[in-house]
PDB file of N, CA and C in Angstrom:
ATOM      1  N   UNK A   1      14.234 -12.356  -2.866  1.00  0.00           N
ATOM      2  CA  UNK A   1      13.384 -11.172  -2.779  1.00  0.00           C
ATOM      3  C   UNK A   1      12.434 -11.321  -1.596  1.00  0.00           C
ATOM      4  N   UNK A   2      12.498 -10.136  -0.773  1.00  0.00           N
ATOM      5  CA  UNK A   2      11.473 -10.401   0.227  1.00  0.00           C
ATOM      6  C   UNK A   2       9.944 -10.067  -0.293  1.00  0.00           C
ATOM      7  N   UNK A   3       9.020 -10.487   0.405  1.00  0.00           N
ATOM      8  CA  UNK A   3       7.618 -10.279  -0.105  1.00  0.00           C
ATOM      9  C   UNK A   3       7.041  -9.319   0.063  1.00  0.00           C
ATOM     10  N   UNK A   4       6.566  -8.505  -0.669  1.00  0.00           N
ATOM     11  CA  UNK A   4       5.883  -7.217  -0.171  1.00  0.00           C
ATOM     12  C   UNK A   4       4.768  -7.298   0.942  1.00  0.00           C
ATOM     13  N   UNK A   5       4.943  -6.361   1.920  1.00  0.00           N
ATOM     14  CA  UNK A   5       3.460  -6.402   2.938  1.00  0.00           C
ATOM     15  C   UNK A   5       2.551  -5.336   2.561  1.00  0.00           C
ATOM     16  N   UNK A   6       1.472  -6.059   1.375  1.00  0.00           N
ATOM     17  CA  UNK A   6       0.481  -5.665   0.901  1.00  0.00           C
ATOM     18  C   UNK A   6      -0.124  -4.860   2.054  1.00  0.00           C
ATOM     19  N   UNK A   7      -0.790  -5.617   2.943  1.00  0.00           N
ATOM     20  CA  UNK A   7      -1.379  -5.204   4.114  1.00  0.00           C
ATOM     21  C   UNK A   7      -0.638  -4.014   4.720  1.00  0.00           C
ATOM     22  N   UNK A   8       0.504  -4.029   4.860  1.00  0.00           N
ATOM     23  CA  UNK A   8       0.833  -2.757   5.671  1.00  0.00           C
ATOM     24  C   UNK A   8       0.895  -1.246   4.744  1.00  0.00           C
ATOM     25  N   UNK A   9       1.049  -1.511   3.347  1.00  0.00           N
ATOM     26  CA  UNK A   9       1.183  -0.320   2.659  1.00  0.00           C
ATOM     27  C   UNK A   9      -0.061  -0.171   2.011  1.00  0.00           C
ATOM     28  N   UNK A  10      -1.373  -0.612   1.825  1.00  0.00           N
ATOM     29  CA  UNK A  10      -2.201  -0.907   1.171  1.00  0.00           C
ATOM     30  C   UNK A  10      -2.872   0.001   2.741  1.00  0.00           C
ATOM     31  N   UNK A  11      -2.765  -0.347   4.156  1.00  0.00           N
ATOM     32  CA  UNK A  11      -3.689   0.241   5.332  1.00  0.00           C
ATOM     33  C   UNK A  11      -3.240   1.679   5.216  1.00  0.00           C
ATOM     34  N   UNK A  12      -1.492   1.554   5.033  1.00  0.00           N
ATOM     35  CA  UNK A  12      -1.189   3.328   5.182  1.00  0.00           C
ATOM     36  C   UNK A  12      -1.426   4.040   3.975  1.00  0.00           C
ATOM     37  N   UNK A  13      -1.880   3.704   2.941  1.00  0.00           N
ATOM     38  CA  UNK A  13      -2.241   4.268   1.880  1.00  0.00           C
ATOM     39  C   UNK A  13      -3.955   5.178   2.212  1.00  0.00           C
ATOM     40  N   UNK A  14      -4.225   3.962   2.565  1.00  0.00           N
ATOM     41  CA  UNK A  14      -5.763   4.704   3.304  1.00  0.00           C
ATOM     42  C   UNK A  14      -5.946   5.023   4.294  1.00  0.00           C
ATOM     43  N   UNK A  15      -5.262   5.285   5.073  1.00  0.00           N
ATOM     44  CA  UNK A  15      -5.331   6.061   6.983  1.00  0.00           C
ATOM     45  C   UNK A  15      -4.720   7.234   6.253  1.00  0.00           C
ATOM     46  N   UNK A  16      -3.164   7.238   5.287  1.00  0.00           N
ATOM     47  CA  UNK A  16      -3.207   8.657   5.366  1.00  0.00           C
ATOM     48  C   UNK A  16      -4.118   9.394   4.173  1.00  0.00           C
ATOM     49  N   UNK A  17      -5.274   8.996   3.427  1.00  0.00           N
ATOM     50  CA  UNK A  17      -5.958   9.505   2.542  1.00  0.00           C
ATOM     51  C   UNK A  17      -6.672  10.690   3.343  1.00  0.00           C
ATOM     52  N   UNK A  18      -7.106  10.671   4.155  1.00  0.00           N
ATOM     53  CA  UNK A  18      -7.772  11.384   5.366  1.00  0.00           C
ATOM     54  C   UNK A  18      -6.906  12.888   5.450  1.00  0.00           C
ATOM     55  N   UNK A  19      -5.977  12.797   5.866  1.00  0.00           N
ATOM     56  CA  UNK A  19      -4.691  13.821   6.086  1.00  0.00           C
ATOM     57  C   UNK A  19      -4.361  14.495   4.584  1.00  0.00           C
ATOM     58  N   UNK A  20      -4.056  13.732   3.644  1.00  0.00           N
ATOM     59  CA  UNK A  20      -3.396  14.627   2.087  1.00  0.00           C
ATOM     60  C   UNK A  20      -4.460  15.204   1.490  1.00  0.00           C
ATOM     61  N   UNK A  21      -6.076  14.498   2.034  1.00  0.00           N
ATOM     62  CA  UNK A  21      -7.112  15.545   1.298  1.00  0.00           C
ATOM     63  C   UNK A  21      -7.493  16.812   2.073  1.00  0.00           C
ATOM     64  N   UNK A  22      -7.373  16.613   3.432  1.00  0.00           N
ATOM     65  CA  UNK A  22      -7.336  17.759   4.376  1.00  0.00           C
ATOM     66  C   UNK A  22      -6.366  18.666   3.757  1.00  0.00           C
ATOM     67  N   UNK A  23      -4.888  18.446   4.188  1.00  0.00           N
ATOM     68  CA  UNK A  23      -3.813  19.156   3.410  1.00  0.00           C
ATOM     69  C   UNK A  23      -4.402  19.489   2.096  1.00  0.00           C
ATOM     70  N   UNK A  24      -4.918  19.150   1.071  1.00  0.00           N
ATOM     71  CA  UNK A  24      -4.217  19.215  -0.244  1.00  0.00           C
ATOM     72  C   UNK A  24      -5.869  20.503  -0.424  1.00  0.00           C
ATOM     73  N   UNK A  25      -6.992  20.430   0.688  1.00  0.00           N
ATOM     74  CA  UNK A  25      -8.055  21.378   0.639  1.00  0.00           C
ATOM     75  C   UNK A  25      -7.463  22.774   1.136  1.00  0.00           C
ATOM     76  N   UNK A  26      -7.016  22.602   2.426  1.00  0.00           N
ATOM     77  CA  UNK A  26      -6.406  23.961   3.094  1.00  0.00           C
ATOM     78  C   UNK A  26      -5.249  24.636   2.287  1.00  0.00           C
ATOM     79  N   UNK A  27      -4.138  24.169   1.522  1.00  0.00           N
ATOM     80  CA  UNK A  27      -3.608  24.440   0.370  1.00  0.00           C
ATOM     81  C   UNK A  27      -4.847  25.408  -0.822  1.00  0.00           C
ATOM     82  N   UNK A  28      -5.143  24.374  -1.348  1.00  0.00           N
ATOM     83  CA  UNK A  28      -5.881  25.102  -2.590  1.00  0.00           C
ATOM     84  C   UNK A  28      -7.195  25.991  -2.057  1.00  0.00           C
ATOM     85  N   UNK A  29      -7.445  26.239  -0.798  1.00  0.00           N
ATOM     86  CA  UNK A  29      -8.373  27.284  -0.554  1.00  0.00           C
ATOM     87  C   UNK A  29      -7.977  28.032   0.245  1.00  0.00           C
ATOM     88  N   UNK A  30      -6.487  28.053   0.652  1.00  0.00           N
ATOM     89  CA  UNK A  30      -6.059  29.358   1.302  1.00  0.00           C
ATOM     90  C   UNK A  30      -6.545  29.104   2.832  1.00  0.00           C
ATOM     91  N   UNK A  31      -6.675  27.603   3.371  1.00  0.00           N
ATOM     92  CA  UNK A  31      -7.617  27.552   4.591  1.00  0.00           C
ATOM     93  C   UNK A  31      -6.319  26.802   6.053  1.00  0.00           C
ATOM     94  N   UNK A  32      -6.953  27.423   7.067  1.00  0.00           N
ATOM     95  CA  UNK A  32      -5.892  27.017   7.947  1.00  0.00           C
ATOM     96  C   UNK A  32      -6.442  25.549   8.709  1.00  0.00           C
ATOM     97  N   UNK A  33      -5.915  24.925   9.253  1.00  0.00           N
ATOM     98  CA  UNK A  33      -6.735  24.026   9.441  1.00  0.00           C
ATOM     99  C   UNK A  33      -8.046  23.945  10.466  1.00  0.00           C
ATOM    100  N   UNK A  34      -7.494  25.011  11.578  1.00  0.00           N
ATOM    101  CA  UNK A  34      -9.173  25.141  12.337  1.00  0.00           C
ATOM    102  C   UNK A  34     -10.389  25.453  10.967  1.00  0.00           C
ATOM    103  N   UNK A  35      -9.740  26.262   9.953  1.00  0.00           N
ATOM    104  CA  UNK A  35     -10.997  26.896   9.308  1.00  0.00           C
ATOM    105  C   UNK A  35     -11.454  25.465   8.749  1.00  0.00           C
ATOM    106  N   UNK A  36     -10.507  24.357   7.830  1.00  0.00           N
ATOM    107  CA  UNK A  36     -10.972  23.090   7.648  1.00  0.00           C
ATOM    108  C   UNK A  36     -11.917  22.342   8.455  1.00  0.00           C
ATOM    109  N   UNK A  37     -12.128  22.739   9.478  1.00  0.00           N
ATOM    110  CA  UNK A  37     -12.670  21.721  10.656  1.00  0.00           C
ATOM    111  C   UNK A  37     -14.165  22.489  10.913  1.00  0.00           C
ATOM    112  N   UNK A  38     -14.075  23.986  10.698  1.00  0.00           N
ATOM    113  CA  UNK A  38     -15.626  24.951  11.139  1.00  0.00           C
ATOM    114  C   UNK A  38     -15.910  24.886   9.883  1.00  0.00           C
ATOM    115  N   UNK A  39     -15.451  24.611   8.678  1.00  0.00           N
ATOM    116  CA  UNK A  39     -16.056  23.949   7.423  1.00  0.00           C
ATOM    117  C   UNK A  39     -17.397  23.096   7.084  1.00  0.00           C
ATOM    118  N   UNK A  40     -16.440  21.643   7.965  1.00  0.00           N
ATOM    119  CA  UNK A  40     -17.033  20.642   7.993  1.00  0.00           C
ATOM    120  C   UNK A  40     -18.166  20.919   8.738  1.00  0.00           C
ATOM    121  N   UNK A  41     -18.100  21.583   9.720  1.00  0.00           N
ATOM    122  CA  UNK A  41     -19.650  21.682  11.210  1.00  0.00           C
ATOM    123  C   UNK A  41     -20.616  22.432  10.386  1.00  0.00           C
ATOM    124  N   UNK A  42     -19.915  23.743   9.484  1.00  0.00           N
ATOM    125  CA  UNK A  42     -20.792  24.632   8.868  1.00  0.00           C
ATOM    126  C   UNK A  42     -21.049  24.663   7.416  1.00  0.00           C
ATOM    127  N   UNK A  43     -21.368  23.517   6.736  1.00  0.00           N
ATOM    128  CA  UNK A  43     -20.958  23.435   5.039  1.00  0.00           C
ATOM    129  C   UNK A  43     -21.775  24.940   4.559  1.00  0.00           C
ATOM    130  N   UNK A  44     -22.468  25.581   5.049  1.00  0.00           N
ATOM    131  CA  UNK A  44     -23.013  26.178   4.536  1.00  0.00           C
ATOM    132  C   UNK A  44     -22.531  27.178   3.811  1.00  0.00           C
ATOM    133  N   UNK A  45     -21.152  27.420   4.695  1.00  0.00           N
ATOM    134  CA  UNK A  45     -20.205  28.509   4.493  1.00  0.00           C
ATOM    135  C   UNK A  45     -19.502  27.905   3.343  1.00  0.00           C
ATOM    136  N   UNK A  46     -19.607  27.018   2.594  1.00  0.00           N
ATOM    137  CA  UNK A  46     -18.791  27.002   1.684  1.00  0.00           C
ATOM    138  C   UNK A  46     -19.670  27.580   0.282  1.00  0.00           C
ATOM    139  N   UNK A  47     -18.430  27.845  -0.405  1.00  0.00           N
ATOM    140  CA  UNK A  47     -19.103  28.451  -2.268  1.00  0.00           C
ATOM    141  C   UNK A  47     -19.075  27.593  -2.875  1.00  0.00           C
ATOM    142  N   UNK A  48     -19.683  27.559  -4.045  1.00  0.00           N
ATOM    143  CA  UNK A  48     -19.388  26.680  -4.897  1.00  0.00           C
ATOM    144  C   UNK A  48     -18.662  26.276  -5.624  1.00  0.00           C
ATOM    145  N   UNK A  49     -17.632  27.625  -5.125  1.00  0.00           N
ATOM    146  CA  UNK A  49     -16.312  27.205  -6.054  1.00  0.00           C
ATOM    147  C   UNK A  49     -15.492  26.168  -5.260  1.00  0.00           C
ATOM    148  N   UNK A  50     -15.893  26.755  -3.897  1.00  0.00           N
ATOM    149  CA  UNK A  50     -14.995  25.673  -2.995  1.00  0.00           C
ATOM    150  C   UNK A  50     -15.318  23.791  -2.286  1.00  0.00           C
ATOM    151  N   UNK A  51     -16.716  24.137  -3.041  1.00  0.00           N
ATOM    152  CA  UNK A  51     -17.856  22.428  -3.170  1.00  0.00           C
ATOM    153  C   UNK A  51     -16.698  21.651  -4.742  1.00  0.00           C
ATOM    154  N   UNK A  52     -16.478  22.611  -5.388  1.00  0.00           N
ATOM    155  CA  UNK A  52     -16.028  21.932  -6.452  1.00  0.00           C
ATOM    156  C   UNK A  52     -14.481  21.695  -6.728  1.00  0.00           C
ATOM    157  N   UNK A  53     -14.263  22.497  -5.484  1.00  0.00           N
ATOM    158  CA  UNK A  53     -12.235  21.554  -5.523  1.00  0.00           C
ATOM    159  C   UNK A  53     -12.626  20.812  -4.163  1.00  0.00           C
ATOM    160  N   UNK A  54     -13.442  20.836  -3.380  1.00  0.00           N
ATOM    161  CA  UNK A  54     -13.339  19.239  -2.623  1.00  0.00           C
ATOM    162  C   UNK A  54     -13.743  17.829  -3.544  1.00  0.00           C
ATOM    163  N   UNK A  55     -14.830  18.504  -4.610  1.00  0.00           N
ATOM    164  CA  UNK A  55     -14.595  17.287  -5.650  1.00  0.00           C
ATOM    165  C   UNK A  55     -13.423  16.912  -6.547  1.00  0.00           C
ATOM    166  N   UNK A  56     -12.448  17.733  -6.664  1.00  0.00           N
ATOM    167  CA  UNK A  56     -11.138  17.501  -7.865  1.00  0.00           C
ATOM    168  C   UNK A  56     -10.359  17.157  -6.756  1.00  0.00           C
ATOM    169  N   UNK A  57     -10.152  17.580  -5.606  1.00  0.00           N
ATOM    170  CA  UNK A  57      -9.433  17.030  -4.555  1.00  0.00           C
ATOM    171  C   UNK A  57      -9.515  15.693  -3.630  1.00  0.00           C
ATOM    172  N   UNK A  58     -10.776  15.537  -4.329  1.00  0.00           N
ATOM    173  CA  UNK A  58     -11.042  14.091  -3.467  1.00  0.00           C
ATOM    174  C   UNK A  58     -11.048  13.038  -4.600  1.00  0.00           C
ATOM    175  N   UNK A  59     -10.810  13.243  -5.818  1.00  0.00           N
ATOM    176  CA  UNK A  59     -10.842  12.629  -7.390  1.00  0.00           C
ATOM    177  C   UNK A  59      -9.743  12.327  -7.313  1.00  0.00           C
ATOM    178  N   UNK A  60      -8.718  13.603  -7.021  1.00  0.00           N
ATOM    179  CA  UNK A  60      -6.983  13.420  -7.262  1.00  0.00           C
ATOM    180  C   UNK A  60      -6.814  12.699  -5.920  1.00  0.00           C
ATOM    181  N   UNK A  61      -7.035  12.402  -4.899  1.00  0.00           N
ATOM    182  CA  UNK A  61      -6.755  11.721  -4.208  1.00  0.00           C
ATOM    183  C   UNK A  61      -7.216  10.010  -4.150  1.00  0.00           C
ATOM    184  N   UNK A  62      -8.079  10.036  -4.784  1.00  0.00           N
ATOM    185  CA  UNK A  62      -8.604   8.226  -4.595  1.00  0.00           C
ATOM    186  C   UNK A  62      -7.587   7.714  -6.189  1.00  0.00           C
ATOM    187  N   UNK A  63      -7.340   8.475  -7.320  1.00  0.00           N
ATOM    188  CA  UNK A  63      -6.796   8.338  -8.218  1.00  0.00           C
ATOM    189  C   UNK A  63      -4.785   7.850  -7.779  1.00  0.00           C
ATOM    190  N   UNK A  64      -4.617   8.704  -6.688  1.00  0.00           N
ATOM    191  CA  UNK A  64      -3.387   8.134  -6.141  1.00  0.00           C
ATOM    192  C   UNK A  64      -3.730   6.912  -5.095  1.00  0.00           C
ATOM    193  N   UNK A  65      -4.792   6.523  -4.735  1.00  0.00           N
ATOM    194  CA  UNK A  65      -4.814   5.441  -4.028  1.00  0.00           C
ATOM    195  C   UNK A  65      -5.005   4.205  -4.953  1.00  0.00           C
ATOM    196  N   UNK A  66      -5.864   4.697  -6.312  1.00  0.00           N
ATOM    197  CA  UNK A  66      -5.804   3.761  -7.036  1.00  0.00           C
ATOM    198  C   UNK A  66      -4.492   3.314  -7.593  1.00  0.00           C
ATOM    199  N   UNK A  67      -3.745   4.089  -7.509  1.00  0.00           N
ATOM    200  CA  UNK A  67      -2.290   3.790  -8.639  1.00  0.00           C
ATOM    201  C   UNK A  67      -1.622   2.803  -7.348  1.00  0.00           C
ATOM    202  N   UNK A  68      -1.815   3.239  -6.303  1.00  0.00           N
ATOM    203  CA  UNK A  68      -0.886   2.527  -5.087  1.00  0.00           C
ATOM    204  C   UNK A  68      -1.516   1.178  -5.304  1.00  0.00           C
ATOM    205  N   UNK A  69      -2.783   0.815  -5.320  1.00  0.00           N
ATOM    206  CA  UNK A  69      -3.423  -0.318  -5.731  1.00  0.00           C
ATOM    207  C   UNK A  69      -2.745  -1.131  -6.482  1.00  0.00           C
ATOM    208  N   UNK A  70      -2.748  -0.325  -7.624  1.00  0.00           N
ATOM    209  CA  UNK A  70      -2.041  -1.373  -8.582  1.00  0.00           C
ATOM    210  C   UNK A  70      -0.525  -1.743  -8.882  1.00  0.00           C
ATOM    211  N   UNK A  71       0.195  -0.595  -8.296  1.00  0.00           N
ATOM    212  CA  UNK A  71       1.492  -0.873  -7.722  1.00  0.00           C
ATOM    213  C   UNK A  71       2.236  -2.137  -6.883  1.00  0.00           C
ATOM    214  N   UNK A  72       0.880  -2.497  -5.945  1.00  0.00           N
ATOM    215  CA  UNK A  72       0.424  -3.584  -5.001  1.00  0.00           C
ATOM    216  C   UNK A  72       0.356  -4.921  -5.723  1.00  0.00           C
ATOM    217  N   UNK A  73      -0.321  -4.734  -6.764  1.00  0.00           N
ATOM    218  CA  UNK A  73      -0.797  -5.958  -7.604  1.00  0.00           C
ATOM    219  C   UNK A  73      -0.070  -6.227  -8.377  1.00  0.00           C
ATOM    220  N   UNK A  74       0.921  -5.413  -9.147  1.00  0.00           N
ATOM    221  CA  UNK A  74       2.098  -5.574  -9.552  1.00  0.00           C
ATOM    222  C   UNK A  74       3.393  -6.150  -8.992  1.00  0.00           C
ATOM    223  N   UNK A  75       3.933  -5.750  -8.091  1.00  0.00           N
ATOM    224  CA  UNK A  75       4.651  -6.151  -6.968  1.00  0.00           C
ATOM    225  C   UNK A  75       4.140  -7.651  -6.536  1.00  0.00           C
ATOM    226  N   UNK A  76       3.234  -7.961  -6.320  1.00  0.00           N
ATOM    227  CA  UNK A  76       2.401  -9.322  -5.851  1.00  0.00           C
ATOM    228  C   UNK A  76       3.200 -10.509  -7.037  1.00  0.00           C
ATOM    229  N   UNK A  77       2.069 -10.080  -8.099  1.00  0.00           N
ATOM    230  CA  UNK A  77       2.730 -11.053  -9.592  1.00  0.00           C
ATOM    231  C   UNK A  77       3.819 -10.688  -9.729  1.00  0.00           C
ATOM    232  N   UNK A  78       4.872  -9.748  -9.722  1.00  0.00           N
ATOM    233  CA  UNK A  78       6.443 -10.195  -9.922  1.00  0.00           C
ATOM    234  C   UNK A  78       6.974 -11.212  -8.967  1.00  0.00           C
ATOM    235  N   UNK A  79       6.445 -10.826  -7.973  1.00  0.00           N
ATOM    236  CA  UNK A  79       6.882 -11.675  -6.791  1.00  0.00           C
ATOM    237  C   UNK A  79       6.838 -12.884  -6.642  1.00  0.00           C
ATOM    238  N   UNK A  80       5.306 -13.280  -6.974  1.00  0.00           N
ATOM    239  CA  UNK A  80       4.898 -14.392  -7.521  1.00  0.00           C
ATOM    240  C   UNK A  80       5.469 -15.074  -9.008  1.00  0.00           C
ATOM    241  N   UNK A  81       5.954 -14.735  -9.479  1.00  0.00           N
ATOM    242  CA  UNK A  81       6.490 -15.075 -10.878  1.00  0.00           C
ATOM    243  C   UNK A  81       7.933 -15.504 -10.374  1.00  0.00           C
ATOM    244  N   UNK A  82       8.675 -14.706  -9.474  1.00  0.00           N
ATOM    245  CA  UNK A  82       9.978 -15.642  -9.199  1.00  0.00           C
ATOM    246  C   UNK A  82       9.711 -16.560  -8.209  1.00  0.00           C
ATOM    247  N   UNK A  83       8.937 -16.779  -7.680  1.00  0.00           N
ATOM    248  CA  UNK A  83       8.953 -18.175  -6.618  1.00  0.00           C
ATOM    249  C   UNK A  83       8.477 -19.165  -7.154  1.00  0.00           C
TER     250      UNK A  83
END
């Protein structure tokens, strides 16, 4: 069995966290991505409905980084268990 490279899927797990919460905001608010970006410069413009799916969207996203986590740590101890 080759060894998993923690390090390399564990970095792309979090470089692309950046990108699927962007995506996964412009999705659920109907937003294109310039509007994502005059967002950020102008929070003011946002509602509160839309303050409160960047919180469920940024929840559902660290929740899939957590699972990749432990996917990681799993993979590790099997790995470790046959050598």
């Amino acid at each position: 069995m080759i060894a998993p490279n923690i390090l390399a899927n564990l970095y792309s797990g979090m470089k692309n966290i950046r990108e699927l919460f962007r995506e996964a905001m412009e999705n659920e608010c109907k937003w294109s991505t310039p509007t994502f970006y005059r967002r950020i410069l102008n929070p003011q413009n946002n509602s509160t409905a839309e303050k409160e799916m960047m919180i469920k969207v940024a929840r559902a996203r660290i929740v899939e980084l957590l699972e990749l986590i432990d996917r990681e740590d799993q993979n590790l101890k099997n790995y470790q268990s046959l050598n």
